[in-house]
N, C-alpha and C. Protein backbone atom coordinates (compact mmCIF):
# COMPACT_ATOMS: atom_id res chain seq x y z
N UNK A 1 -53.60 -23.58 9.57
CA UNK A 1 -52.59 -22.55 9.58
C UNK A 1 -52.79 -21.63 10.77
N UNK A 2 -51.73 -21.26 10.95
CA UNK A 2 -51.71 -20.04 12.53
C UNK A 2 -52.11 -18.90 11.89
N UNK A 3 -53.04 -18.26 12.71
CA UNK A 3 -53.37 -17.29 12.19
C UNK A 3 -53.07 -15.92 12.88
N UNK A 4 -52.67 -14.54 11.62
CA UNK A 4 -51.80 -13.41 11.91
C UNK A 4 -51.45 -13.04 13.43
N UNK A 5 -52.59 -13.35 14.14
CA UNK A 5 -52.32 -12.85 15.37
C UNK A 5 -52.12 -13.94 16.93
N UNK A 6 -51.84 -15.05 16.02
CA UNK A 6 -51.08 -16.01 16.89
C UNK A 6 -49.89 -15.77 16.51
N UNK A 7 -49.19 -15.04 15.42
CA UNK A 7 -47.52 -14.80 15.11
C UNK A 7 -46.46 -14.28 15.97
N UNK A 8 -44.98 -14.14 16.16
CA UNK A 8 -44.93 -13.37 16.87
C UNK A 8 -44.60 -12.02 16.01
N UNK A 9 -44.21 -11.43 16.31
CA UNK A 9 -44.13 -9.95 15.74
C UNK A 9 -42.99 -10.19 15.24
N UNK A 10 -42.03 -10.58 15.08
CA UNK A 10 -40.95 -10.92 14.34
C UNK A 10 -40.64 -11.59 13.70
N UNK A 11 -40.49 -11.28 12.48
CA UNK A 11 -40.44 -12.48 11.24
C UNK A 11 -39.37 -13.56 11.56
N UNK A 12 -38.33 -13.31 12.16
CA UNK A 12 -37.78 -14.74 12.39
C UNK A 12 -38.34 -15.52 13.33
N UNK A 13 -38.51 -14.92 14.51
CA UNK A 13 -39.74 -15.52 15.35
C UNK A 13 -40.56 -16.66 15.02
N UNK A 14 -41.33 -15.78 14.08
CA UNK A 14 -42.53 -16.74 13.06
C UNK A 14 -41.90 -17.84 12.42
N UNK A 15 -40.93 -17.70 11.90
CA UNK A 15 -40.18 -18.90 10.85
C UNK A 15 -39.48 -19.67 11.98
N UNK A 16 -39.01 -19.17 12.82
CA UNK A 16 -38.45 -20.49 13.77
C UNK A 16 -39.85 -21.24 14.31
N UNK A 17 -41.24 -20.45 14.77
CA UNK A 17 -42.23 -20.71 15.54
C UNK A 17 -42.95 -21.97 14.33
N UNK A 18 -42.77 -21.94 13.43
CA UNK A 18 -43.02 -22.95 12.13
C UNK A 18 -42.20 -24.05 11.86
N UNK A 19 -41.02 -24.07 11.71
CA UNK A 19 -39.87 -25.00 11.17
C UNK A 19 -38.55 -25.11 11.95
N UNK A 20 -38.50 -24.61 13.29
CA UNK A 20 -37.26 -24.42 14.53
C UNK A 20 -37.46 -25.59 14.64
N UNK A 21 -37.64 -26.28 14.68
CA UNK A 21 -37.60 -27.61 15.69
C UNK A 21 -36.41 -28.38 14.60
N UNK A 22 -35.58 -29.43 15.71
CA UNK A 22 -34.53 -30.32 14.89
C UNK A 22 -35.22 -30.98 14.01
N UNK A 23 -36.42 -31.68 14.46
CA UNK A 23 -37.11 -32.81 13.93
C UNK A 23 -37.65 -31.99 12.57
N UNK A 24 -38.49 -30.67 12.50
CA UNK A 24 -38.77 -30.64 11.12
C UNK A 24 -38.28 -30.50 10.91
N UNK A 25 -37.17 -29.55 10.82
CA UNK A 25 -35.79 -29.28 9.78
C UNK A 25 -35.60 -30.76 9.30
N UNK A 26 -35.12 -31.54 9.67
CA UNK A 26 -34.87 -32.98 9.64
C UNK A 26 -36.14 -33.41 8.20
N UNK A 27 -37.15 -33.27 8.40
CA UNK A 27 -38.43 -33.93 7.84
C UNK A 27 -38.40 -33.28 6.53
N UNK A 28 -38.30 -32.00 6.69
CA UNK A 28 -38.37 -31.13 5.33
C UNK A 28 -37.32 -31.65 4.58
N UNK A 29 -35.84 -31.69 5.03
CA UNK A 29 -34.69 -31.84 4.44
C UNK A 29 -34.80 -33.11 3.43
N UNK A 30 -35.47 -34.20 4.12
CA UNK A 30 -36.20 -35.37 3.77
C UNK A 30 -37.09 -35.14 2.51
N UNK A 31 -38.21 -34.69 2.82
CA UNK A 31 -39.42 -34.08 1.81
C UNK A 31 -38.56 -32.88 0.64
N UNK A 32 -37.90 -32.61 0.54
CA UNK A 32 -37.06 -31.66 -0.38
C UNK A 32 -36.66 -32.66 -1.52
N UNK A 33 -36.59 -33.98 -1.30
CA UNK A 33 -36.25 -34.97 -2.23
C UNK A 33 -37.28 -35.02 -2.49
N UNK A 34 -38.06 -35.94 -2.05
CA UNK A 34 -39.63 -36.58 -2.86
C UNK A 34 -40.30 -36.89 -1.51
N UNK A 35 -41.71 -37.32 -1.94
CA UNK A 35 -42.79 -37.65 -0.81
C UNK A 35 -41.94 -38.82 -0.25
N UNK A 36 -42.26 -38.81 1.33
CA UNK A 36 -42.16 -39.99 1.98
C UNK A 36 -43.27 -40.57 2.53
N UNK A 37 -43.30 -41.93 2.81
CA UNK A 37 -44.51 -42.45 3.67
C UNK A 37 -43.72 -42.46 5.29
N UNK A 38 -44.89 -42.48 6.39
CA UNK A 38 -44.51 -42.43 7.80
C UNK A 38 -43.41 -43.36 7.46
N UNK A 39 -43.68 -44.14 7.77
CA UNK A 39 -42.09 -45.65 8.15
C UNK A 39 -40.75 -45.11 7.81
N UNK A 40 -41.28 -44.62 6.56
CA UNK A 40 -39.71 -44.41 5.63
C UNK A 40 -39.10 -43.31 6.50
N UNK A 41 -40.23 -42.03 7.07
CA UNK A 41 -39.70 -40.98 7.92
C UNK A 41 -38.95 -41.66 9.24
N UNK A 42 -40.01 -42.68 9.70
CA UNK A 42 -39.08 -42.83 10.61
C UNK A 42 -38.44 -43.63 10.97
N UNK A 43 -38.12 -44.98 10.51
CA UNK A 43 -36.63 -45.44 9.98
C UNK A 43 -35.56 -44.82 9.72
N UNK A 44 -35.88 -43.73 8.48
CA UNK A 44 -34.51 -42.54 8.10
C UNK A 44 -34.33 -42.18 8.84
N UNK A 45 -35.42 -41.11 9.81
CA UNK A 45 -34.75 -40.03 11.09
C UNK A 45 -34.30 -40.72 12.68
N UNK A 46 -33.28 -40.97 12.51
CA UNK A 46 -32.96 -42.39 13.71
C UNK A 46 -33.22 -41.26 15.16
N UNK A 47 -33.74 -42.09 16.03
CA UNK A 47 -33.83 -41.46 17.27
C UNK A 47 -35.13 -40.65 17.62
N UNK A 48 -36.10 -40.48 16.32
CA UNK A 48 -37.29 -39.88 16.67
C UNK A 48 -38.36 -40.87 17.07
N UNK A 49 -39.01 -40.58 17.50
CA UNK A 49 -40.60 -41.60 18.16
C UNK A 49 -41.42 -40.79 17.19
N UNK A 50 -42.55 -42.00 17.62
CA UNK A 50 -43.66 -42.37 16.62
C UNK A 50 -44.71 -40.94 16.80
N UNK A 51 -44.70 -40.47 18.16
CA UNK A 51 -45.90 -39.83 18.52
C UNK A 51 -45.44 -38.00 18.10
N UNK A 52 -43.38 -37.83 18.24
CA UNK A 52 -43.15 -36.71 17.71
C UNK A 52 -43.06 -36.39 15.94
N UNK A 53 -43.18 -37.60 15.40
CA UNK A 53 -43.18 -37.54 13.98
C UNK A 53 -44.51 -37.12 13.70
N UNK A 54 -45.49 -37.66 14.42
CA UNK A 54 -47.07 -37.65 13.90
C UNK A 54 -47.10 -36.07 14.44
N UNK A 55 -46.67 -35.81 15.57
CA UNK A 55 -47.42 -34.63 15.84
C UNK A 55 -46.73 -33.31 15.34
N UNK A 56 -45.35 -33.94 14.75
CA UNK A 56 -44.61 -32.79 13.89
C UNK A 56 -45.25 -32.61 12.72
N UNK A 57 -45.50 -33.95 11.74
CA UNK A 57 -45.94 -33.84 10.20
C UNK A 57 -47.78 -32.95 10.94
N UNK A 58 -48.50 -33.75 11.84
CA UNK A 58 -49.89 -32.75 11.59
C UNK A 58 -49.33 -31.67 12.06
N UNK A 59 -48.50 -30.81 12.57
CA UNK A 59 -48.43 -29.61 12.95
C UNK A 59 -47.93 -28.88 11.48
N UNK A 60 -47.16 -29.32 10.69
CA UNK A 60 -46.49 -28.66 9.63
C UNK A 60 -48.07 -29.29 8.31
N UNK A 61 -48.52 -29.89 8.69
CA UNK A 61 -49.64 -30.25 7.45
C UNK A 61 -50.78 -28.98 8.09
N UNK A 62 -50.80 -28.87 9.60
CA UNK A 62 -51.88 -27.62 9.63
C UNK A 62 -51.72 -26.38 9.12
N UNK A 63 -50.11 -25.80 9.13
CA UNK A 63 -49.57 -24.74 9.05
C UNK A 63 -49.49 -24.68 7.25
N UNK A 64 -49.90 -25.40 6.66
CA UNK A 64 -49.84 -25.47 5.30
C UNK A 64 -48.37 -25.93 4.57
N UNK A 65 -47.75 -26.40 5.47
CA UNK A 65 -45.89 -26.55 4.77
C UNK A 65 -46.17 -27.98 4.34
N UNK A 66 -46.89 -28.95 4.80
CA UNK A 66 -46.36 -30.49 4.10
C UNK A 66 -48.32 -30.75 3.53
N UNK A 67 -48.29 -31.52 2.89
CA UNK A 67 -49.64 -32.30 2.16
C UNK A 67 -49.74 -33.33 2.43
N UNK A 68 -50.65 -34.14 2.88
CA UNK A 68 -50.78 -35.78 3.07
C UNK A 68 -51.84 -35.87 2.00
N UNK A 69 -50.90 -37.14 1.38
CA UNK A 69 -52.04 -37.90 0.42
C UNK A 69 -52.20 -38.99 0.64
N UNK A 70 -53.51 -39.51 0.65
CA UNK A 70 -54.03 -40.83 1.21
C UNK A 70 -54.69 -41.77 0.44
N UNK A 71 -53.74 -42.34 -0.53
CA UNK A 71 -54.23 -43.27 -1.45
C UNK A 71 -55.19 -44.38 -1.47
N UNK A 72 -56.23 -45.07 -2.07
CA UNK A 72 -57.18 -45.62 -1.65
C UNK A 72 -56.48 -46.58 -2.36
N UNK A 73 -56.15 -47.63 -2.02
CA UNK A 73 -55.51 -49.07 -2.11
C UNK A 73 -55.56 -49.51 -0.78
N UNK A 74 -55.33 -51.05 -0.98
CA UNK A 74 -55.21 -51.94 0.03
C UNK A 74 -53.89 -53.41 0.08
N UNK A 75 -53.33 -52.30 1.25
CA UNK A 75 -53.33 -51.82 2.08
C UNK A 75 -53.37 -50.46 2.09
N UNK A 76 -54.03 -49.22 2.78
CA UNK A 76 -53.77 -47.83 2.28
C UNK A 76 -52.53 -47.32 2.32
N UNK A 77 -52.35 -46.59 1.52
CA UNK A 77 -51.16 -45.78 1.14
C UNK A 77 -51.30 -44.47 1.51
N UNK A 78 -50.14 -43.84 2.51
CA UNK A 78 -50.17 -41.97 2.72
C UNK A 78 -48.64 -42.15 2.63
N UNK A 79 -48.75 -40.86 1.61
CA UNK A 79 -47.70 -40.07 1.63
C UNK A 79 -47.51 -38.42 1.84
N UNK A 80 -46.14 -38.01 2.03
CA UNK A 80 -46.02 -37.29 3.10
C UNK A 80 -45.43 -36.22 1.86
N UNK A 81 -45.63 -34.79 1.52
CA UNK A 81 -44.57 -33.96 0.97
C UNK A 81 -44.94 -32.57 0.98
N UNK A 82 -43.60 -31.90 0.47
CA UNK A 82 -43.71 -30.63 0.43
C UNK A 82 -44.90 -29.92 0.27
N UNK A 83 -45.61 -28.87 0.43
CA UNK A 83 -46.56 -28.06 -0.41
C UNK A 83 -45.98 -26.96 -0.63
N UNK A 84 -46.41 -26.47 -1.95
CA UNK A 84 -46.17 -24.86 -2.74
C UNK A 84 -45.11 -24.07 -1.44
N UNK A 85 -45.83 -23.73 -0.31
CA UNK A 85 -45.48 -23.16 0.84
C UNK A 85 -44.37 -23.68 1.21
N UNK A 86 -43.89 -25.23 1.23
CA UNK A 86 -43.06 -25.83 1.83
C UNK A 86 -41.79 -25.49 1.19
N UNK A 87 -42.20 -26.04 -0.67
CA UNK A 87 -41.06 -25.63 -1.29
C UNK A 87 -40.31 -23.99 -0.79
N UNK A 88 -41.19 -23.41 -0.79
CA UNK A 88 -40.81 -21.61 -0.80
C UNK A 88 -39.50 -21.59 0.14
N UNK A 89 -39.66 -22.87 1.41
CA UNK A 89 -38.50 -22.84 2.30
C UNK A 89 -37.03 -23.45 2.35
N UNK A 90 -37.21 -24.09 0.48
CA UNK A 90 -35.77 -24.51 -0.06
C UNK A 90 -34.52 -23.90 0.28
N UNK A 91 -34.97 -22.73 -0.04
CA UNK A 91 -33.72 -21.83 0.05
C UNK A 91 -33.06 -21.40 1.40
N UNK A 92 -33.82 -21.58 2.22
CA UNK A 92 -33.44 -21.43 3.66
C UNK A 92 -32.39 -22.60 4.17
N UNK A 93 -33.28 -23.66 3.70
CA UNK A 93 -32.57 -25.07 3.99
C UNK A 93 -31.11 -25.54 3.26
N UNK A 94 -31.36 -24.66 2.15
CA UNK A 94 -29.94 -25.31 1.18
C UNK A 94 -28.76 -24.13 2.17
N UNK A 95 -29.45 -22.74 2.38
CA UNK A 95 -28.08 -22.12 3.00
C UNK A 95 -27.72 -22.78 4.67
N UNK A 96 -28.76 -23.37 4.95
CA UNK A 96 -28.29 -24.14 6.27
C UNK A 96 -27.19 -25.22 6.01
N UNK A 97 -27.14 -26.42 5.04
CA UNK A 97 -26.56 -27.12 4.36
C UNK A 97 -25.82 -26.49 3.72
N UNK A 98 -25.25 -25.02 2.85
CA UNK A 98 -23.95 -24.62 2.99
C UNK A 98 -23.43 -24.54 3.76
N UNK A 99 -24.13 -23.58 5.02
CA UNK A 99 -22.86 -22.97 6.49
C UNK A 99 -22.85 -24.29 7.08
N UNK A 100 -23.17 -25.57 7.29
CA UNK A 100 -22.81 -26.62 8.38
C UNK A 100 -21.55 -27.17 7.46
N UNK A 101 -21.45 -27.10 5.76
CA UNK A 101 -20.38 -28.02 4.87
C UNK A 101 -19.33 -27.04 5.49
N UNK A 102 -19.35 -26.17 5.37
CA UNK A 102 -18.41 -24.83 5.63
C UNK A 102 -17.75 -25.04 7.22
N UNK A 103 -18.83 -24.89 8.03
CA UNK A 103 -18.73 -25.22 9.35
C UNK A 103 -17.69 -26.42 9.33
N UNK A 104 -18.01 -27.67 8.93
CA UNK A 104 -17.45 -28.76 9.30
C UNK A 104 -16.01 -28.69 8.78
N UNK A 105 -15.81 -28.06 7.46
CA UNK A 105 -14.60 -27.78 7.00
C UNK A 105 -14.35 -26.86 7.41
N UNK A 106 -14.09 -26.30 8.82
CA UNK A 106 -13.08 -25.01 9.30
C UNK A 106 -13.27 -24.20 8.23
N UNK A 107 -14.05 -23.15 7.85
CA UNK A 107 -13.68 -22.42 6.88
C UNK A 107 -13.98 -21.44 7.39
N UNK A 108 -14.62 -21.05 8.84
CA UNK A 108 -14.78 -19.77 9.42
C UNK A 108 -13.62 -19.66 10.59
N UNK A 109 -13.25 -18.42 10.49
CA UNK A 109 -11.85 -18.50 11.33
C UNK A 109 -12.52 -18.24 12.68
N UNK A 110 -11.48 -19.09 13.98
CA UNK A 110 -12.34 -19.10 15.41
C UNK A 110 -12.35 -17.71 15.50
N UNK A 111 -13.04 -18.10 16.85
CA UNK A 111 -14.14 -17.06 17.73
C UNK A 111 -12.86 -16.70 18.69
């Protein structure tokens, strides 16, 4: 996790400096359903590479938002999901997924 004084001083700041990126938004939106394993992430998220998925999920697994579990079977099994922390950011994500339904249906009068 980043700690207080790597933040920036502004709470949105901080929350974009955590979860701004297309790709997590993307990953979480994913993980909001149920755990995924890598493949499944990136098969689903068309257009991402191998090395920005890995270094998105360990950046959001350092920051405490996703959990990897690493099942001891063979072949091994990891899966990928929310933590406590992660969930907390439901609500952010579902009003993003209102204003884009909204968005797409003209429902804000132009600029």
């Amino acid at each position: 996790m980043k700690k207080k004084e790597e933040l920036p001083d502004c709470p949105v700041a901080t929350t974009v400096s955590l979860i701004g990126s297309k790709w997590k938004l993307l990953i979480m939106r994913n993980l909001l359903a149920r755990p995924w394993r890598f493949n499944e992430l990136q098969r689903d998220l068309e257009g991402i590479s191998q090395k920005v998925l890995t270094d998105s999920l360990r950046s959001m697994e350092s920051d405490g938002i996703v959990t990897r579990t690493v099942y001891a079977e063979v072949p091994p099994r990891v899966e990928y999901a929310l933590s406590e922390l992660g969930e907390s950011l439901r609500p952010i994500i579902k009003s993003m997924e209102v204003w884009g339904t909204e968005y797409k249906k003209g429902s804000f009068p132009s600029s």
